[in-house]
Every structure is written in structure tokens, then in C-alpha cells.
PDB file of N, CA and C in Angstrom:
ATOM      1  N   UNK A   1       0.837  -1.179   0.000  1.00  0.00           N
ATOM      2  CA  UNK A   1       0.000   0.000   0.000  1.00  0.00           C
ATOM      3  C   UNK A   1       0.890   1.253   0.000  1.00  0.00           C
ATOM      4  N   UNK A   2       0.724   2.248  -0.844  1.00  0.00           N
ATOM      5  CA  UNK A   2       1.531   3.459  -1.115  1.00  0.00           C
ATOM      6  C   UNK A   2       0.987   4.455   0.179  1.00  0.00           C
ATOM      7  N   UNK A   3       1.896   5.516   0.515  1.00  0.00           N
ATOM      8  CA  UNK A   3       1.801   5.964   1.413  1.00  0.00           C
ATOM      9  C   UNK A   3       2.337   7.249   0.810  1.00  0.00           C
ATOM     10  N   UNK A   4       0.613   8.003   1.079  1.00  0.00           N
ATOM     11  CA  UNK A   4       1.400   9.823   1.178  1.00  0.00           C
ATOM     12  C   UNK A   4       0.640  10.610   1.686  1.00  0.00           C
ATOM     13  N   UNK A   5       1.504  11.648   2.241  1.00  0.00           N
ATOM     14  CA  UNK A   5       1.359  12.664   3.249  1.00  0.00           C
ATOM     15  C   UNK A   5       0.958  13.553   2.113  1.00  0.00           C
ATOM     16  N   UNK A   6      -0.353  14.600   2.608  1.00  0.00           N
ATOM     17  CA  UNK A   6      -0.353  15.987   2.372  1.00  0.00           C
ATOM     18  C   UNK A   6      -1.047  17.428   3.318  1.00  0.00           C
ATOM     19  N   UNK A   7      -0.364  18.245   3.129  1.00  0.00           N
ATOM     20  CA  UNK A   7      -0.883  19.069   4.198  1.00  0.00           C
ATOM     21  C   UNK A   7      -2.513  19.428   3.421  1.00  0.00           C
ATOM     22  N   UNK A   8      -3.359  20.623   4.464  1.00  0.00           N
ATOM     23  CA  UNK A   8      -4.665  20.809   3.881  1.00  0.00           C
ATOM     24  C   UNK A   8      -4.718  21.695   3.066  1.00  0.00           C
ATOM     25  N   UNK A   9      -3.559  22.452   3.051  1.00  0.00           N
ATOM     26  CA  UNK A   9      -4.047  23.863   1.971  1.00  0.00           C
ATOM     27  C   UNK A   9      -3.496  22.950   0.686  1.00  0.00           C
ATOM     28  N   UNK A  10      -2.908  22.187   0.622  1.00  0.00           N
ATOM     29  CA  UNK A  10      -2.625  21.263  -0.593  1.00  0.00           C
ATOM     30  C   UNK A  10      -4.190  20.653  -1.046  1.00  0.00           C
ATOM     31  N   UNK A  11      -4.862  19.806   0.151  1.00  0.00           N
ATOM     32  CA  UNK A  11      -6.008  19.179  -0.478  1.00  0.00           C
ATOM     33  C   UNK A  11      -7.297  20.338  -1.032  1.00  0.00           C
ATOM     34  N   UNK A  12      -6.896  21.449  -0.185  1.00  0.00           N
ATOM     35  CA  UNK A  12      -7.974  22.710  -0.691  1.00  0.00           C
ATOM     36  C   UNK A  12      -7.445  23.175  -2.078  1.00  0.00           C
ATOM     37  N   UNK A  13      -6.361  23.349  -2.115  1.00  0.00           N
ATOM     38  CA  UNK A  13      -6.226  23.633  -3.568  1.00  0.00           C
ATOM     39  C   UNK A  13      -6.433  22.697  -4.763  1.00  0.00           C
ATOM     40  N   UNK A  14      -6.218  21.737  -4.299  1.00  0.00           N
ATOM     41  CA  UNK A  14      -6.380  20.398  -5.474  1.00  0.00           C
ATOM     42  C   UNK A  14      -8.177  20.202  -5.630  1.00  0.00           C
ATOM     43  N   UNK A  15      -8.922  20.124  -4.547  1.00  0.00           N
ATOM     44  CA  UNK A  15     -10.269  20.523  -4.510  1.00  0.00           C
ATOM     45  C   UNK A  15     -10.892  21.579  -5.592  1.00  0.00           C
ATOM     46  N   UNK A  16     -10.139  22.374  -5.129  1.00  0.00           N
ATOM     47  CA  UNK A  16     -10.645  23.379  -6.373  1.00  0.00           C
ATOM     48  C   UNK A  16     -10.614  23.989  -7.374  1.00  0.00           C
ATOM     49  N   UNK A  17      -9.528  23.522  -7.979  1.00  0.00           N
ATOM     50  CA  UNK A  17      -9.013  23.164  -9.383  1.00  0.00           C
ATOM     51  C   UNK A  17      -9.814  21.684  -9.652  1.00  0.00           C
ATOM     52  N   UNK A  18     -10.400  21.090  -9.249  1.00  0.00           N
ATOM     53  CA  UNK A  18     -11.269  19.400  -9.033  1.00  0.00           C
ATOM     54  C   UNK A  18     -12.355  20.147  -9.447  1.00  0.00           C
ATOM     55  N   UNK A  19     -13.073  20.903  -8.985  1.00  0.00           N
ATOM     56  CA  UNK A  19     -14.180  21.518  -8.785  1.00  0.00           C
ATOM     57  C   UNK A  19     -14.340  22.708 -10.062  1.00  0.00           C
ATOM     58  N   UNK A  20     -13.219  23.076 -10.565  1.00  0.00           N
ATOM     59  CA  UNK A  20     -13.258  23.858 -11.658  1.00  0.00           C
ATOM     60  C   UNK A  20     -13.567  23.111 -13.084  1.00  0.00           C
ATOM     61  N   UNK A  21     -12.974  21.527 -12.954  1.00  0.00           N
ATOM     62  CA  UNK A  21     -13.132  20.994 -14.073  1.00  0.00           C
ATOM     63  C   UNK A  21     -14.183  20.709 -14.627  1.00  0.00           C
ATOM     64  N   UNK A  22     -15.114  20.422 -12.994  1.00  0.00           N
ATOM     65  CA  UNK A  22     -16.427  20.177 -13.564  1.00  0.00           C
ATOM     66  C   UNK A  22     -17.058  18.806 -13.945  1.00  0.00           C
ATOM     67  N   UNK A  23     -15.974  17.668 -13.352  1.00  0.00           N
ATOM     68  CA  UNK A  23     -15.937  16.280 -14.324  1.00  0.00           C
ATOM     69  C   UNK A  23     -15.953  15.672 -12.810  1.00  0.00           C
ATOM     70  N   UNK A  24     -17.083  14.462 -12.713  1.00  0.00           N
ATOM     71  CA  UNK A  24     -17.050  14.083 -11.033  1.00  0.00           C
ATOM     72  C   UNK A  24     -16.347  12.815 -11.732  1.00  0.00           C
ATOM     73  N   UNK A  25     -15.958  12.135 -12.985  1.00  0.00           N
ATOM     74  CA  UNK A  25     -14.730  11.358 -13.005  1.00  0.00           C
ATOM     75  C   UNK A  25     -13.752  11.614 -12.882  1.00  0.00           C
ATOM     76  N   UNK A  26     -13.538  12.401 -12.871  1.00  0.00           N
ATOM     77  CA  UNK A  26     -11.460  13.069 -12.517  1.00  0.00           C
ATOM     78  C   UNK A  26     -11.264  12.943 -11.174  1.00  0.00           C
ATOM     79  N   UNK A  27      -9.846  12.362 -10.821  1.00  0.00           N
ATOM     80  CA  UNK A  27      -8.899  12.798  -9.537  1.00  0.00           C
ATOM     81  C   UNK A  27      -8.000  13.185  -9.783  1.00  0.00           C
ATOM     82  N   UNK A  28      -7.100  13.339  -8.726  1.00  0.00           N
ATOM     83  CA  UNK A  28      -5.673  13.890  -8.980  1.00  0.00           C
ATOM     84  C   UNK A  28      -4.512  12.421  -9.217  1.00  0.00           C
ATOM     85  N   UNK A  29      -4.227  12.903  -9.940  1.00  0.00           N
ATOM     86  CA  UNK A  29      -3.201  11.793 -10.400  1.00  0.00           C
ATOM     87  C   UNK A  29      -1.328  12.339  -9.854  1.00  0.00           C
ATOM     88  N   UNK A  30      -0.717  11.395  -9.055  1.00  0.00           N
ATOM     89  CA  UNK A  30       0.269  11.889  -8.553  1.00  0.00           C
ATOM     90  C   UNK A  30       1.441  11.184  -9.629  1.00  0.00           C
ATOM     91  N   UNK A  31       2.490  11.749 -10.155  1.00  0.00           N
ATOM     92  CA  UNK A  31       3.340  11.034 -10.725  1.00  0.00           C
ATOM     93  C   UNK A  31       4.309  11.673 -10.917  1.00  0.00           C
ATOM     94  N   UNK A  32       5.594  10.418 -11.383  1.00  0.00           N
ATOM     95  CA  UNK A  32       7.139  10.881 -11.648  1.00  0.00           C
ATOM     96  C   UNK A  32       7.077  11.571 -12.944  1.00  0.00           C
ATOM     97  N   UNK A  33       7.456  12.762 -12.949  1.00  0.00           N
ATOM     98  CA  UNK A  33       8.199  13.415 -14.139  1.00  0.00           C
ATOM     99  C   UNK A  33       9.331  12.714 -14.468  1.00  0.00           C
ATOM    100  N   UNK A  34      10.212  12.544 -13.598  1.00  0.00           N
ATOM    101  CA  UNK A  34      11.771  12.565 -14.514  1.00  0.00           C
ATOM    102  C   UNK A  34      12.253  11.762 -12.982  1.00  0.00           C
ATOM    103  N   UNK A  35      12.903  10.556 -13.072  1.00  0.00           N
ATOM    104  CA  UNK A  35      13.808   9.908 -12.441  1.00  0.00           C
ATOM    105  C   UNK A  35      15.315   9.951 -12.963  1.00  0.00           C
ATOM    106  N   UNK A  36      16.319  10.200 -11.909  1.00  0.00           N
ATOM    107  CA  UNK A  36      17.899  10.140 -11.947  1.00  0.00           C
ATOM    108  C   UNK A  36      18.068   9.773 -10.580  1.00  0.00           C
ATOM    109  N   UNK A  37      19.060   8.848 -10.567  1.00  0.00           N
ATOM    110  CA  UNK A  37      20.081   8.483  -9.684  1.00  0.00           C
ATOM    111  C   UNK A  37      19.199   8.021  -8.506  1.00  0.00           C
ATOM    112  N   UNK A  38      19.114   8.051  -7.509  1.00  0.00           N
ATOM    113  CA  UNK A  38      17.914   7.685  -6.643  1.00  0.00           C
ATOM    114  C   UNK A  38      16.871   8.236  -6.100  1.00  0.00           C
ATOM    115  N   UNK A  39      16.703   9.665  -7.201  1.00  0.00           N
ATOM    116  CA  UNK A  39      15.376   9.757  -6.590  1.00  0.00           C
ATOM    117  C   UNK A  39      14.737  10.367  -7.640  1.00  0.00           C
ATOM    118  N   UNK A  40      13.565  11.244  -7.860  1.00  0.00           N
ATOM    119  CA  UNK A  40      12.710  11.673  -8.903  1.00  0.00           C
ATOM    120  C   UNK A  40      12.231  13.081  -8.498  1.00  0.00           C
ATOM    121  N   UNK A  41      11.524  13.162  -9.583  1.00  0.00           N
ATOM    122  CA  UNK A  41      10.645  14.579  -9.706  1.00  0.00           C
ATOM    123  C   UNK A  41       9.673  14.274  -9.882  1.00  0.00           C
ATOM    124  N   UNK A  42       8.130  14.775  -9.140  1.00  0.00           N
ATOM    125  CA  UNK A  42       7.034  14.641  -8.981  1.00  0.00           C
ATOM    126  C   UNK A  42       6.242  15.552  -9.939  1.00  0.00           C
ATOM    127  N   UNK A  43       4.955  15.256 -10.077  1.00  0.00           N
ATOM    128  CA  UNK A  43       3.670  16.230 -10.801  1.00  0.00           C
ATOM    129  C   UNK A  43       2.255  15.488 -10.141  1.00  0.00           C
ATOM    130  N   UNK A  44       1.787  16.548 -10.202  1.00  0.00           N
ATOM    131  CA  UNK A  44      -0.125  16.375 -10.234  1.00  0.00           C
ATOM    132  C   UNK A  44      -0.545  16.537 -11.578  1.00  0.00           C
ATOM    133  N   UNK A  45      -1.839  15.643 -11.778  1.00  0.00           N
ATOM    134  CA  UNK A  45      -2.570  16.130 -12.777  1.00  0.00           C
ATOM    135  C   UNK A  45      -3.584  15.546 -12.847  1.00  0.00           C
ATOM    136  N   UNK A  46      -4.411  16.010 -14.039  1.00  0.00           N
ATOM    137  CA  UNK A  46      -6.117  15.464 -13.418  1.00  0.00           C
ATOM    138  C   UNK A  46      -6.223  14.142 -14.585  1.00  0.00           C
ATOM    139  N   UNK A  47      -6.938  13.031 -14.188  1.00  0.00           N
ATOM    140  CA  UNK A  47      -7.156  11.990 -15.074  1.00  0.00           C
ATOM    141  C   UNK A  47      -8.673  10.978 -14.582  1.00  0.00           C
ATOM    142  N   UNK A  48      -8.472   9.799 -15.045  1.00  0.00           N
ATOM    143  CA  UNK A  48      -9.349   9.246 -14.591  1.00  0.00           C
ATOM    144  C   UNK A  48      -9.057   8.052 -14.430  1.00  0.00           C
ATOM    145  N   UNK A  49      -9.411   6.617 -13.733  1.00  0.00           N
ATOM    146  CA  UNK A  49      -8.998   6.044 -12.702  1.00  0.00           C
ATOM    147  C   UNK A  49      -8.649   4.970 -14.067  1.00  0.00           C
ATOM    148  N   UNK A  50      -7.681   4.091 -13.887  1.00  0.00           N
ATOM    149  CA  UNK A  50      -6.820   3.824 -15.464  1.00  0.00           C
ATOM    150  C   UNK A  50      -7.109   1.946 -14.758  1.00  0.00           C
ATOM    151  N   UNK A  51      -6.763   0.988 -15.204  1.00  0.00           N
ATOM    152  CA  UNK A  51      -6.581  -0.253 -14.595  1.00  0.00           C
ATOM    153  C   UNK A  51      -5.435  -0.457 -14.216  1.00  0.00           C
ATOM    154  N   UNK A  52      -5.412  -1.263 -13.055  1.00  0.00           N
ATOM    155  CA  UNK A  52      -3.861  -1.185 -12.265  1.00  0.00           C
ATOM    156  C   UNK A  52      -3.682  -0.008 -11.454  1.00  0.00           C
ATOM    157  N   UNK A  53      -4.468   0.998 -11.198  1.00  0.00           N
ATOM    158  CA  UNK A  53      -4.145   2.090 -10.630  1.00  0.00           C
ATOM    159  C   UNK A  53      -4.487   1.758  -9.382  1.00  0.00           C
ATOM    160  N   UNK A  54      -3.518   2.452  -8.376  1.00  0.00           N
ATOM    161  CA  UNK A  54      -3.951   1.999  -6.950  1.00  0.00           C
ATOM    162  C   UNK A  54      -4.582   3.382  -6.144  1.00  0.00           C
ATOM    163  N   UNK A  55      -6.011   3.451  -5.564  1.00  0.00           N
ATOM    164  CA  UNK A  55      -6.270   4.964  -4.858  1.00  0.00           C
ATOM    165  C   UNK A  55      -6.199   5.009  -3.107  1.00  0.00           C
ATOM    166  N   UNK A  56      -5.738   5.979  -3.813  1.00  0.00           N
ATOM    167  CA  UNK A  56      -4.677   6.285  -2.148  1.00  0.00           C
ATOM    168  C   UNK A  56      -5.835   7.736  -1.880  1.00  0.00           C
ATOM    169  N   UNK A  57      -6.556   7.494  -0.811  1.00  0.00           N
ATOM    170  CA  UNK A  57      -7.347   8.222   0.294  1.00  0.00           C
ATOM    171  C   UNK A  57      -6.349   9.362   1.136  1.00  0.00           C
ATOM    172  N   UNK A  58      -6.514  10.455   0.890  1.00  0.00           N
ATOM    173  CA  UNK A  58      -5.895  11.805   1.931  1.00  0.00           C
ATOM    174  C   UNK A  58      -6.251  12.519   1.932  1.00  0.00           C
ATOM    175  N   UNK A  59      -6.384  13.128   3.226  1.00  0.00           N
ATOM    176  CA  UNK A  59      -6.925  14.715   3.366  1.00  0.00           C
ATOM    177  C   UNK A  59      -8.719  14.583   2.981  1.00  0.00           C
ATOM    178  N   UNK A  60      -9.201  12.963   2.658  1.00  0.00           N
ATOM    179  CA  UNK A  60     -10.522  13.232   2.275  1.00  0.00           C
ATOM    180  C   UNK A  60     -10.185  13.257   0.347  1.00  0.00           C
ATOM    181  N   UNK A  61      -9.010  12.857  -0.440  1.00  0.00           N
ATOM    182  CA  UNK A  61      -9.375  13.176  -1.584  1.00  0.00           C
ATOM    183  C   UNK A  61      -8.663  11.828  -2.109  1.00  0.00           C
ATOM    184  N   UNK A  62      -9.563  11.392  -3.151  1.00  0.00           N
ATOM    185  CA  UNK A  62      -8.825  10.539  -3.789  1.00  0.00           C
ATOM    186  C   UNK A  62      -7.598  10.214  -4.781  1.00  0.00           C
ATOM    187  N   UNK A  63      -6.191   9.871  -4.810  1.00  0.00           N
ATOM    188  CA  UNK A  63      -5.130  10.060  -5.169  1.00  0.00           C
ATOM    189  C   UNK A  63      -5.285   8.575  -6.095  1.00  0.00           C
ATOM    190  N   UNK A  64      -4.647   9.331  -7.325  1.00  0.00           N
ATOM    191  CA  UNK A  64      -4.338   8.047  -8.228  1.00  0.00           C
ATOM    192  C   UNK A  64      -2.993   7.579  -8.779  1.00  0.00           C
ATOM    193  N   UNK A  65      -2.463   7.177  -8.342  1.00  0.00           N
ATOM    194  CA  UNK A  65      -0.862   6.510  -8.165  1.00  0.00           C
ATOM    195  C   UNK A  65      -0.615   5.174  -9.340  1.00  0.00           C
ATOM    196  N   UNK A  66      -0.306   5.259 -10.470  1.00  0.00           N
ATOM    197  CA  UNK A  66      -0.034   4.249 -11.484  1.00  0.00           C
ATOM    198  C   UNK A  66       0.974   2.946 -11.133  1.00  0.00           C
ATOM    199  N   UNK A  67       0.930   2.214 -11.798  1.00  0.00           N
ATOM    200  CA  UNK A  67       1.540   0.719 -11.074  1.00  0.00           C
ATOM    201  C   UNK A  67       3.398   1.110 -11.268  1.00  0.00           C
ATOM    202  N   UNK A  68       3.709   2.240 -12.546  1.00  0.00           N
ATOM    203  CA  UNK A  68       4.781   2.408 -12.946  1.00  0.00           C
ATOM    204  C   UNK A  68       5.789   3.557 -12.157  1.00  0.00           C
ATOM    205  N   UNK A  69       6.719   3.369 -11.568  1.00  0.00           N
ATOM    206  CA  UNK A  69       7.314   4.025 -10.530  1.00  0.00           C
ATOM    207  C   UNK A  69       6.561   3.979  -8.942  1.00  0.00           C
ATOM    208  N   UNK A  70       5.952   3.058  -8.496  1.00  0.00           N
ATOM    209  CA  UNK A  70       5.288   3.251  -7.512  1.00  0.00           C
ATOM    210  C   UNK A  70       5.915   3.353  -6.461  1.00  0.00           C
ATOM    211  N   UNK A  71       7.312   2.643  -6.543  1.00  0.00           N
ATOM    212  CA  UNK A  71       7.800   2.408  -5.240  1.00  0.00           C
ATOM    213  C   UNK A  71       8.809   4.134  -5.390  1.00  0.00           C
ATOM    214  N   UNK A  72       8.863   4.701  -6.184  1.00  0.00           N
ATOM    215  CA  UNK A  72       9.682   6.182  -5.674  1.00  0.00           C
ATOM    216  C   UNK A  72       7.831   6.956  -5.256  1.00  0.00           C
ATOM    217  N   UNK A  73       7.154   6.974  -5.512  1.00  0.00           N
ATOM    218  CA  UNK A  73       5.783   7.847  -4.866  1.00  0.00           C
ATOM    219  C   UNK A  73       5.297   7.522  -3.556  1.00  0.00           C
ATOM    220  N   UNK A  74       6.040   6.422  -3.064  1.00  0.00           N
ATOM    221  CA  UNK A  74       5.496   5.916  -1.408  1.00  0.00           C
ATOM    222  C   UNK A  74       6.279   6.488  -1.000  1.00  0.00           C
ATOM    223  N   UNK A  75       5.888   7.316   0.024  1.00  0.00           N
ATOM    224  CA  UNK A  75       6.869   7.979   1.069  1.00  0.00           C
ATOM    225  C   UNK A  75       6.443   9.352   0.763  1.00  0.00           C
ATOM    226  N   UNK A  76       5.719   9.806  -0.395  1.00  0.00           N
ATOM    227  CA  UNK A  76       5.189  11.382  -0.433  1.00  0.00           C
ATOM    228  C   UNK A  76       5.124  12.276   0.244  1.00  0.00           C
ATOM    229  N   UNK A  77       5.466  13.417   0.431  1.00  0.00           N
ATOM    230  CA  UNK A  77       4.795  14.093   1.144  1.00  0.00           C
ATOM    231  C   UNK A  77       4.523  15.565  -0.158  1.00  0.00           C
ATOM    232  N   UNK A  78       3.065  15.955  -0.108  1.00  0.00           N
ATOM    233  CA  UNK A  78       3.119  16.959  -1.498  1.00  0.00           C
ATOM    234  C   UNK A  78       2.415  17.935   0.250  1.00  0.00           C
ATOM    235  N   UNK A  79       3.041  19.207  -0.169  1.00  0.00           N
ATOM    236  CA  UNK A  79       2.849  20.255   0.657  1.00  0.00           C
ATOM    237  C   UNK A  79       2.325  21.603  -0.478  1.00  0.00           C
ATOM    238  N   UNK A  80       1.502  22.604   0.291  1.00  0.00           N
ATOM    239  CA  UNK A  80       0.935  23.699  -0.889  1.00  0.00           C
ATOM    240  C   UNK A  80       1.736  24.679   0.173  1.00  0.00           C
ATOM    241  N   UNK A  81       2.802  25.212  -0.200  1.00  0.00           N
ATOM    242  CA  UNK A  81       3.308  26.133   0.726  1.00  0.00           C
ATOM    243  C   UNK A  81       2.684  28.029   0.288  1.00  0.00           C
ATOM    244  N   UNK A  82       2.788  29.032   1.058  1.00  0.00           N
ATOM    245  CA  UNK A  82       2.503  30.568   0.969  1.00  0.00           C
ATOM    246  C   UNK A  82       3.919  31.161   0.788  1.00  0.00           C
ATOM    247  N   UNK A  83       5.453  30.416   1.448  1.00  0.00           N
ATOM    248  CA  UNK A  83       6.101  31.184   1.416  1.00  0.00           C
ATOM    249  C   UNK A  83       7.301  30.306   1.154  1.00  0.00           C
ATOM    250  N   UNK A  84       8.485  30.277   0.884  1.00  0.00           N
ATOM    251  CA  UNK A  84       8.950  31.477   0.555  1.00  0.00           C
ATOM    252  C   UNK A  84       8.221  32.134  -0.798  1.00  0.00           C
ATOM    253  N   UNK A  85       7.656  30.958  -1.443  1.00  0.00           N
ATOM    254  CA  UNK A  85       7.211  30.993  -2.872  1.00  0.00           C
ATOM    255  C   UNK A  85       5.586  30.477  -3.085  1.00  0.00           C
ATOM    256  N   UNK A  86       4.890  30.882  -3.189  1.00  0.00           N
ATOM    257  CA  UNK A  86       3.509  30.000  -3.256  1.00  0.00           C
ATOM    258  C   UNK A  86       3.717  29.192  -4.066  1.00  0.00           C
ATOM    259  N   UNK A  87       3.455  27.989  -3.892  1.00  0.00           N
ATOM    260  CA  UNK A  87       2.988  26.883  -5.079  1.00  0.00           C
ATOM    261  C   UNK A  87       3.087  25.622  -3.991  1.00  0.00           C
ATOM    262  N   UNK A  88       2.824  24.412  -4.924  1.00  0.00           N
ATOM    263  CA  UNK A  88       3.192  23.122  -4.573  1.00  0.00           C
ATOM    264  C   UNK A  88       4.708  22.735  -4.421  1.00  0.00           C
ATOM    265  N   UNK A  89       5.050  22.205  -3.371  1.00  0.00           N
ATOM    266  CA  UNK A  89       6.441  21.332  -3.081  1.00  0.00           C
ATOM    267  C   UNK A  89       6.179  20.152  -3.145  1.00  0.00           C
ATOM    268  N   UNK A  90       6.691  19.163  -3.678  1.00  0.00           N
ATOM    269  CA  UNK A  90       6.339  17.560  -3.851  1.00  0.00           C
ATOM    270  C   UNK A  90       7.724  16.585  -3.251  1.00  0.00           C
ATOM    271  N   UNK A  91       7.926  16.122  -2.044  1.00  0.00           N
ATOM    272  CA  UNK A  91       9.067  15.993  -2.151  1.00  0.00           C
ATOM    273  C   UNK A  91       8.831  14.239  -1.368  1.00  0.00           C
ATOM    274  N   UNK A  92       9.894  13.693  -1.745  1.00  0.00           N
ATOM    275  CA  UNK A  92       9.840  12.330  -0.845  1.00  0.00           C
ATOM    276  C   UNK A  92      11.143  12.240  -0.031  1.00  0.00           C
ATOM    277  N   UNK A  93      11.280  12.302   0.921  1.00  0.00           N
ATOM    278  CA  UNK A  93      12.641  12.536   2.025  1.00  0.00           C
ATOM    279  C   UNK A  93      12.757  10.770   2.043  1.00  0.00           C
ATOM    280  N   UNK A  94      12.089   9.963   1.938  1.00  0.00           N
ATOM    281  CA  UNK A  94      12.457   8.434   2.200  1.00  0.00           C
ATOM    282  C   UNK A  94      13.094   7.756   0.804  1.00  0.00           C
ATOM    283  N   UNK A  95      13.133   9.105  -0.077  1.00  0.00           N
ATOM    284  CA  UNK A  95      14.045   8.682  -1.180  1.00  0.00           C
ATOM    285  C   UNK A  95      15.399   9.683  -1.863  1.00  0.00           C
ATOM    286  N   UNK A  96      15.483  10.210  -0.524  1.00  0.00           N
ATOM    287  CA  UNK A  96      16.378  11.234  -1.012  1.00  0.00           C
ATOM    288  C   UNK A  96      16.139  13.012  -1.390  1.00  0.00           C
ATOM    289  N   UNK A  97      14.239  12.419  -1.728  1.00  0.00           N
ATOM    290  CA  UNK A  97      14.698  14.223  -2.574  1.00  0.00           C
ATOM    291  C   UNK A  97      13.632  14.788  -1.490  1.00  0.00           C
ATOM    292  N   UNK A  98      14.364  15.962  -0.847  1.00  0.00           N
ATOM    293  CA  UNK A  98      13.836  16.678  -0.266  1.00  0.00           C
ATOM    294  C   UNK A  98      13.430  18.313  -1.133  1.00  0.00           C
ATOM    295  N   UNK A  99      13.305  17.993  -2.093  1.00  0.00           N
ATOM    296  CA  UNK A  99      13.362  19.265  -2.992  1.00  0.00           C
ATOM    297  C   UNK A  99      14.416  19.744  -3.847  1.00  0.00           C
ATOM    298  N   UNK A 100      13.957  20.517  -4.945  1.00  0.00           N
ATOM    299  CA  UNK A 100      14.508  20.504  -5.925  1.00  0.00           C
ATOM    300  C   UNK A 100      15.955  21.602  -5.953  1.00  0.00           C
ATOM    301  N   UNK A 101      16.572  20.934  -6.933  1.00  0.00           N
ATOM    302  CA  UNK A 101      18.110  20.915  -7.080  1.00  0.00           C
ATOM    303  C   UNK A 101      18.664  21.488  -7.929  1.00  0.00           C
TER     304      UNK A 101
END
């Protein structure tokens, strides 16, 4: 079972960009951009629930995690930070990347 952390202003924002689409089939889909050396780069994006996909429950929202790279997405933690920079941080510390480089 995959395992990830997110804070709430993360699940409020993903909510409502969810809620903008307008589509009650869409979730958020968590995945590797780009793997090197032992660890990766993360993304969100909106999709719909694929076969083989495993849903991972947080914050109250449903997460869709693909069978391919699964074992670098366990250990997640996706945070919606205000400062230093607003946006999303996606980082997995149980694989090395505590943020980007």
C-alpha cells in the first residue's frame, strides 16, 4: 500500500481546481516526471482512474498513483506552501529528494 502525506491547503487547492473541471470522473493523479540516480521529480494532474491504478485516500481526496514508478511515490509528502514561494512542493525525504536541485 503506497503511502502519502499531504498538508490541507494542498487538499484545498487540489479541490478546487477538481471543482473547476467540472468532471465528477477526474482525480488527482500523482506522478514521476523525470527519475535520476535515486530519486525523482514529482507532478499532479487530473485523469481518470486507469486499470492497475492503486487509490490512495488523503486529506478526504482521492489520489491516483499508477503501477509504474510506484515504489519512488510511497513515502510522499506533497505540501501547498505561501512562502517562501507560493505553489506546490512535492518531495519524498524516504528517497532522497527533499526538494529541488
Amino acid at each position: 500500500m503506497t503511502t502519502i502525506e499531504m498538508n490541507s491547503l494542498a487538499a484545498k487547492k487540489i479541490r478546487e481546481a477538481l471543482e473547476k473541471e467540472n468532471n465528477p470522473d477526474l482525480k488527482c493523479r500523482v506522478q514521476v516526471d523525470h527519475v535520476h540516480g535515486d530519486h525523482a521529480h514529482y507532478g499532479l494532474g487530473f485523469d481518470t482512474q486507469k486499470p492497475g491504478d492503486e487509490v490512495v485516500s488523503v486529506q478526504g481526496l482521492d489520489l491516483l498513483v499508477g503501477p509504474e514508478h510506484k515504489d519512488m511515490i510511497d513515502g510522499l509528502s506533497i505540501k501547498f506552501l505561501l512562502y517562501p514561494q507560493e505553489g506546490f512542493k512535492i518531495t519524498n525525504p524516504s528517497k532522497n529528494n527533499h526538494g529541488d536541485h
